[in-house]
Protein backbone atom coordinates (compact mmCIF):
# COMPACT_ATOMS: atom_id res chain seq x y z
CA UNK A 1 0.00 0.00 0.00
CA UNK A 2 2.45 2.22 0.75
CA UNK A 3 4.65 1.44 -2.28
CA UNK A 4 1.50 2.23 -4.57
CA UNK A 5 1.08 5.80 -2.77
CA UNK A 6 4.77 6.41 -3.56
CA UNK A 7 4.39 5.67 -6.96
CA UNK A 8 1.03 7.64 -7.11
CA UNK A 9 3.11 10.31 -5.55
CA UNK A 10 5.76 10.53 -8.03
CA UNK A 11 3.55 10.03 -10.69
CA UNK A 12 1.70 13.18 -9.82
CA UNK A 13 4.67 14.79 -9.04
CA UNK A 14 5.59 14.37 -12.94
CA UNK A 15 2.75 15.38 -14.08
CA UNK A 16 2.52 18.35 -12.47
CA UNK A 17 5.97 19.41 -13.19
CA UNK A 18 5.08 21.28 -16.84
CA UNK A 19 2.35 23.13 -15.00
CA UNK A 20 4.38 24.19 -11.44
CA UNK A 21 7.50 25.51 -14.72
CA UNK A 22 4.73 27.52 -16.60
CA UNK A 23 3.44 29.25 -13.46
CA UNK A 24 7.12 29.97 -12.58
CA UNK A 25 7.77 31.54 -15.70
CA UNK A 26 4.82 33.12 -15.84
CA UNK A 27 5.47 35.51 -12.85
CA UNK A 28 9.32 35.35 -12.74
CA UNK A 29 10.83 38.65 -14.27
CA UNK A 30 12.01 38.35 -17.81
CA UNK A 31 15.65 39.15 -16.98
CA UNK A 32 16.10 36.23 -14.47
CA UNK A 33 14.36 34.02 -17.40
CA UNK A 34 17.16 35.17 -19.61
CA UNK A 35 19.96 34.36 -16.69
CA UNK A 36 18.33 30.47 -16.91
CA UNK A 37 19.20 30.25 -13.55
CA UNK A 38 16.16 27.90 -11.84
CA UNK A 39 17.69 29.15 -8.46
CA UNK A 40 16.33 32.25 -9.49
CA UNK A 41 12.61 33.35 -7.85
CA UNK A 42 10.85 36.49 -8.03
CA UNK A 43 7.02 38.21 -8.81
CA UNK A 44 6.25 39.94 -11.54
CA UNK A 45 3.35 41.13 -13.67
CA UNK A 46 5.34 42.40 -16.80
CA UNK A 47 4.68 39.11 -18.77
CA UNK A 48 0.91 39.92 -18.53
CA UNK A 49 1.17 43.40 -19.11
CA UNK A 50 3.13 42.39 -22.26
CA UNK A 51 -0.02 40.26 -23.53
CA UNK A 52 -1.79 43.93 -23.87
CA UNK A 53 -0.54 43.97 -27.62
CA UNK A 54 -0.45 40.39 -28.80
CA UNK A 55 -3.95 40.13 -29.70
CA UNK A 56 -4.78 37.08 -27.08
CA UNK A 57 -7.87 39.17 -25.43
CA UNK A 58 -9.10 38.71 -28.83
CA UNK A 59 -8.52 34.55 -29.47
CA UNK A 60 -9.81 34.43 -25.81
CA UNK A 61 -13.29 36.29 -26.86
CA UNK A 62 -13.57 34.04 -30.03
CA UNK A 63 -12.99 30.75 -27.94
CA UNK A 64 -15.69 31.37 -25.23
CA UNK A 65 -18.12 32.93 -27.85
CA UNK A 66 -17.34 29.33 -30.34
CA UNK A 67 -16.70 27.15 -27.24
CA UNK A 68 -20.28 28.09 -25.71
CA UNK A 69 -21.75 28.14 -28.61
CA UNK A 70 -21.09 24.58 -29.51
CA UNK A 71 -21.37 23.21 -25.70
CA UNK A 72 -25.03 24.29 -25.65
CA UNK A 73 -25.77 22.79 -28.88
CA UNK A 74 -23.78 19.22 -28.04
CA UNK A 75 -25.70 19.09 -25.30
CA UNK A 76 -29.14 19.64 -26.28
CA UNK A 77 -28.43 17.75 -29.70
CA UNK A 78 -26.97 15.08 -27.40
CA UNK A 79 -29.86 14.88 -24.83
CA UNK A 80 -32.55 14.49 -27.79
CA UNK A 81 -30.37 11.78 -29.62
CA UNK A 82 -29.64 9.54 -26.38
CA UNK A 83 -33.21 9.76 -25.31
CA UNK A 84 -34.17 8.84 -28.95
CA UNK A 85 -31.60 5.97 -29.31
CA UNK A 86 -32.73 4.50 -25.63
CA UNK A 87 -36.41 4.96 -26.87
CA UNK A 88 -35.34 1.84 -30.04
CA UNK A 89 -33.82 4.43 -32.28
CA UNK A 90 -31.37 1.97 -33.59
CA UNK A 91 -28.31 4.53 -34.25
CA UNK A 92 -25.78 3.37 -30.97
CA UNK A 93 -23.41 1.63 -34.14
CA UNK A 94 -23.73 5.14 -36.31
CA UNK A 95 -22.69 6.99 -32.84
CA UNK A 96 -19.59 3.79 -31.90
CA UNK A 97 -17.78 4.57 -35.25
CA UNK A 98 -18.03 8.10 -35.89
CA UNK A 99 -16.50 8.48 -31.92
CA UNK A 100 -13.36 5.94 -33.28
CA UNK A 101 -13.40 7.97 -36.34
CA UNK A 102 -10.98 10.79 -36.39
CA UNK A 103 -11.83 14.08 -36.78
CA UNK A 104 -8.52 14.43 -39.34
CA UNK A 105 -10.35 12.85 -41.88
CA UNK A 106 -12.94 14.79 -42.35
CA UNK A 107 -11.20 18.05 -42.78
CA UNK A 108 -10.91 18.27 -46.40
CA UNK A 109 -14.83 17.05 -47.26
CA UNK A 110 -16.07 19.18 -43.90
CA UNK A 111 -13.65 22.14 -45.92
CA UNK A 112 -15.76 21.85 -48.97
CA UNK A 113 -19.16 21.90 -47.04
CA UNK A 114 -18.65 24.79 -45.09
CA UNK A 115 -17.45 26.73 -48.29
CA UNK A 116 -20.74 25.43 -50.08
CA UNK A 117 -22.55 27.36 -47.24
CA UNK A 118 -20.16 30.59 -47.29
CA UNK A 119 -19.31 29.64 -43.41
CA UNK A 120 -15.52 29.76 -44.26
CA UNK A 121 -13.79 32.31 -42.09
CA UNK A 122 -16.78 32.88 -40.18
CA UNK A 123 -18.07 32.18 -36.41
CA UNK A 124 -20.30 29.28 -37.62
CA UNK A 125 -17.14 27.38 -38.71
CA UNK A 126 -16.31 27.01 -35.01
CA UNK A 127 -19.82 26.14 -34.40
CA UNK A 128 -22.22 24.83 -36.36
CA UNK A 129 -19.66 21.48 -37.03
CA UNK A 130 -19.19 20.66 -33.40
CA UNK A 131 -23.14 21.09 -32.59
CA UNK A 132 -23.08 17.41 -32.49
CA UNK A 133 -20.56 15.24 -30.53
CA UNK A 134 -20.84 11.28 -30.68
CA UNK A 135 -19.02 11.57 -27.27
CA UNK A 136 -22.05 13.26 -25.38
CA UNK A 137 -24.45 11.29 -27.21
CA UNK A 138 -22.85 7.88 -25.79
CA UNK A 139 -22.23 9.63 -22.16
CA UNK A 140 -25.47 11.00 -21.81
CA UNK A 141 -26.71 7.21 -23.59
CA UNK A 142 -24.51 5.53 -20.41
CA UNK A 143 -27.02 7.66 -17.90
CA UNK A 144 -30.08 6.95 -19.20
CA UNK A 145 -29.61 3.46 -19.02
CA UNK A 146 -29.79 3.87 -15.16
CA UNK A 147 -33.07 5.57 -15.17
CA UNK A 148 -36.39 3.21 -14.67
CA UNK A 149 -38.04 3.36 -18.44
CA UNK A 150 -41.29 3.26 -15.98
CA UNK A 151 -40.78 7.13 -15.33
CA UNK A 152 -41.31 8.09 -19.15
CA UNK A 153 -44.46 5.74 -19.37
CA UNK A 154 -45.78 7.41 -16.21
CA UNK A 155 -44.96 10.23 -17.87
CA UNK A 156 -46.48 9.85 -20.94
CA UNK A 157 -49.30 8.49 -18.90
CA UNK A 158 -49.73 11.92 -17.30
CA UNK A 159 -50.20 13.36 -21.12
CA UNK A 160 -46.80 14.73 -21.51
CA UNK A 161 -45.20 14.82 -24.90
CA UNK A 162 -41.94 13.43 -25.96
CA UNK A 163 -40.40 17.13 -25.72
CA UNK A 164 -42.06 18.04 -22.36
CA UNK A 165 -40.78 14.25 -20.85
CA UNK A 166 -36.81 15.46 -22.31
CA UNK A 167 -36.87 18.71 -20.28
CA UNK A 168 -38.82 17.89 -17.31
CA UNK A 169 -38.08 14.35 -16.48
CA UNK A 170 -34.98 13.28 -18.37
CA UNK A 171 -32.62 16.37 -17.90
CA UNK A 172 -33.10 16.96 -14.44
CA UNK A 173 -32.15 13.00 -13.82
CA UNK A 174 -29.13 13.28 -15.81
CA UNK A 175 -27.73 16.41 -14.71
CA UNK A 176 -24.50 14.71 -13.38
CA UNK A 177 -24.31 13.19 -16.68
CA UNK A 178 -24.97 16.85 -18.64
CA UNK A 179 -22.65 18.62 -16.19
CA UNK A 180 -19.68 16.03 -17.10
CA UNK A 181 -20.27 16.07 -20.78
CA UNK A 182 -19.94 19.98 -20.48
CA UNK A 183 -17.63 20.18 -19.15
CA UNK A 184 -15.38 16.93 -21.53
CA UNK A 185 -17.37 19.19 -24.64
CA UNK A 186 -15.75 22.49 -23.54
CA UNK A 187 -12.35 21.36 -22.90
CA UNK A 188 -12.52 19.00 -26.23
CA UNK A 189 -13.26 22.18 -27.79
CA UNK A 190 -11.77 24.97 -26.16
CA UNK A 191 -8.55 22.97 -26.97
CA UNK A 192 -8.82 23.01 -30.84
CA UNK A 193 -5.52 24.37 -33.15
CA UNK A 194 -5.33 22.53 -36.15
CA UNK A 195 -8.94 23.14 -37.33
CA UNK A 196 -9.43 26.99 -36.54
CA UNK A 197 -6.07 27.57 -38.22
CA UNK A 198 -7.66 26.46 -42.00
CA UNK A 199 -11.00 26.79 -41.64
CA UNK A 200 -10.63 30.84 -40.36
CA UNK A 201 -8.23 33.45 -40.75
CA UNK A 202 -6.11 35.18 -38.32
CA UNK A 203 -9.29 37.39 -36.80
CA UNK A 204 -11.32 34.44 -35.78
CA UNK A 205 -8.29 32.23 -34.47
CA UNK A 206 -8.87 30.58 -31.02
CA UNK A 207 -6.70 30.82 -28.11
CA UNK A 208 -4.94 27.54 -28.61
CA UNK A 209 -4.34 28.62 -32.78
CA UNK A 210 -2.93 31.74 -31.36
CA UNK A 211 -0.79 30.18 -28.95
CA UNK A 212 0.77 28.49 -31.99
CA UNK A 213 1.53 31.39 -33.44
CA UNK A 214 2.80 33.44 -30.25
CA UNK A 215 5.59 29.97 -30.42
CA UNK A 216 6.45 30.69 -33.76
CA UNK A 217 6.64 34.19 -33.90
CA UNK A 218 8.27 34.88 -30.23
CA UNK A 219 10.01 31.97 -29.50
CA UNK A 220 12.39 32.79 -27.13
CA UNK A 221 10.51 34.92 -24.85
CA UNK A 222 9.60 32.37 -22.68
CA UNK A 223 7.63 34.83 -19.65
CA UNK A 224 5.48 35.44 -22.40
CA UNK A 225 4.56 32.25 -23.64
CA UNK A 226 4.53 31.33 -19.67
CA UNK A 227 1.93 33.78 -19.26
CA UNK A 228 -0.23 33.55 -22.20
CA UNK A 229 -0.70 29.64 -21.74
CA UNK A 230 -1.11 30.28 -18.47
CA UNK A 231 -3.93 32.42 -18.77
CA UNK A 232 -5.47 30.26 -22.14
CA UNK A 233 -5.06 27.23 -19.39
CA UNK A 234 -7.06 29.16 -16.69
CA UNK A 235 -10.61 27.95 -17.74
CA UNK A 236 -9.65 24.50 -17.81
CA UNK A 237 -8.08 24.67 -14.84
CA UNK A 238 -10.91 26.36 -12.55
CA UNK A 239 -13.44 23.63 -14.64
CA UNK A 240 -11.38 20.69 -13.93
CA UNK A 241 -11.19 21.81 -9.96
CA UNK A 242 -14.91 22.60 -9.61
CA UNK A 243 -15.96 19.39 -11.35
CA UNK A 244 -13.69 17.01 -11.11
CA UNK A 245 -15.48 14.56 -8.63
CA UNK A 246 -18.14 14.64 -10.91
CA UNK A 247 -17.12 13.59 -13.80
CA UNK A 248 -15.09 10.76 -12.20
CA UNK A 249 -18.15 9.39 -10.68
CA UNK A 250 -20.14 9.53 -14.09
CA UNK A 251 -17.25 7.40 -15.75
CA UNK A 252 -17.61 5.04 -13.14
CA UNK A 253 -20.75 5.15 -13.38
CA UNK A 254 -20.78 4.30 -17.38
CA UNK A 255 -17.95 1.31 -16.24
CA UNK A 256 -20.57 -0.10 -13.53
CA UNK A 257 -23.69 -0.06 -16.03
């Protein structure tokens, strides 16, 4: 027992190592960076107040505009197709592949679409492809199998319609089971570079695009990359902390049923 905490110690340790060195040059003044001395500690704000000009405010405004955008619509697209699919919709092998299937592949087609419907370079290129995620369909799938079907048919014995039953009976059951596929959905895509970076231009980049760019453009300033990850990791990190006993218990959950 104790040998498995050590290792579980360590472990963590690791892990946490690439976040404890971007917090430390984050704050640490750019001139003790530049000394490379790790012996070196001090607070600063200058690596912030150098963001002013880099245009990051901006990629952070077009991630949580396309990021809640398309969590809202995964969500209720996902609550409608689970409840569908657990009602004999038989579409649980359509939803299987396309979450194996990676999202790679479909670049070039999804390219051509979006250009057929004048979305390139726009907002709804961030959006209107992700309003559908096979991962929150199968998650939100996994939690209605633990609900008694004999709710809906009292339901429906009551008079309410298939809508009425999705709002007022199923989502308020599965509300761990939302709350955990929000939170997978935002971080999933809050986290997108490759895809912004062709289907937009420079103006409608996301944070993590940007930070690609910030690397390639200002390598070697390394308070500034500290800080701008830093603060493009900040939603992530506050989600992860409010919500992460939550989503643990709906995987187990999933595992159990």
């Amino acid at each position: 027992m104790i040998a498995m905490r050590l290792v579980t110690a360590a472990f963590a340790a690791f892990v946490a190592l690439p976040l404890l060195w971007l917090v430390y040059a984050a704050f640490i003044p750019a001139e003790a960076l530049v000394r490379a001395n790790l012996a070196t500690f001090g607070f600063s704000l200058e690596n912030f107040a150098a963001l002013r000009g880099t245009g990051l405010w901006r990629a952070m405004a077009v991630s949580f505009s396309a990021t809640g955008l398309a969590v809202a619509g995964q969500l209720a697209f996902g609550l409608g197709a689970a409840y569908a699919i657990r009602n004999g919709l038989r579409l649980l092998a359509l939803v299987m592949l396309l979450l194996a299937l990676p999202s790679e592949l479909l670049l070039v087609p999804l390219y051509r679409q979006l250009q057929t419907m004048a979305l390139i370079d726009t907002l709804g290129a961030l959006v209107v492809p992700f309003l559908a995620s096979p991962l929150v369909v199968f998650l939100l799938l996994q939690g209605l199998r633990r609900v008694p079907w004999e709710v809906i048919e009292a339901a429906r014995l009551d008079g309410a319609g298939e809508v009425a039953i999705v709002r007022r009976v199923v989502a308020p059951i599965l509300r761990p089971e939302l709350t955990a596929s929000a939170v997978l959905a935002f971080a999933a895509h809050w986290n997108l570079v490759l895809y912004p970076r062709i289907m937009t231009s420079e103006s409608l980049w996301t944070v993590q695009a940007f930070l690609t760019e910030l690397l390639r453009t200002r390598a070697f300033e390394w308070g500034l990359l500290g800080a701008a990850a830093l603060v493009a990791s900040l939603p992530l990190i506050v989600l992860y902390l409010f919500f992460e006993k939550r989503i643990i218990e709906v995987f187990e959950s999933g595992f159990r049923s």
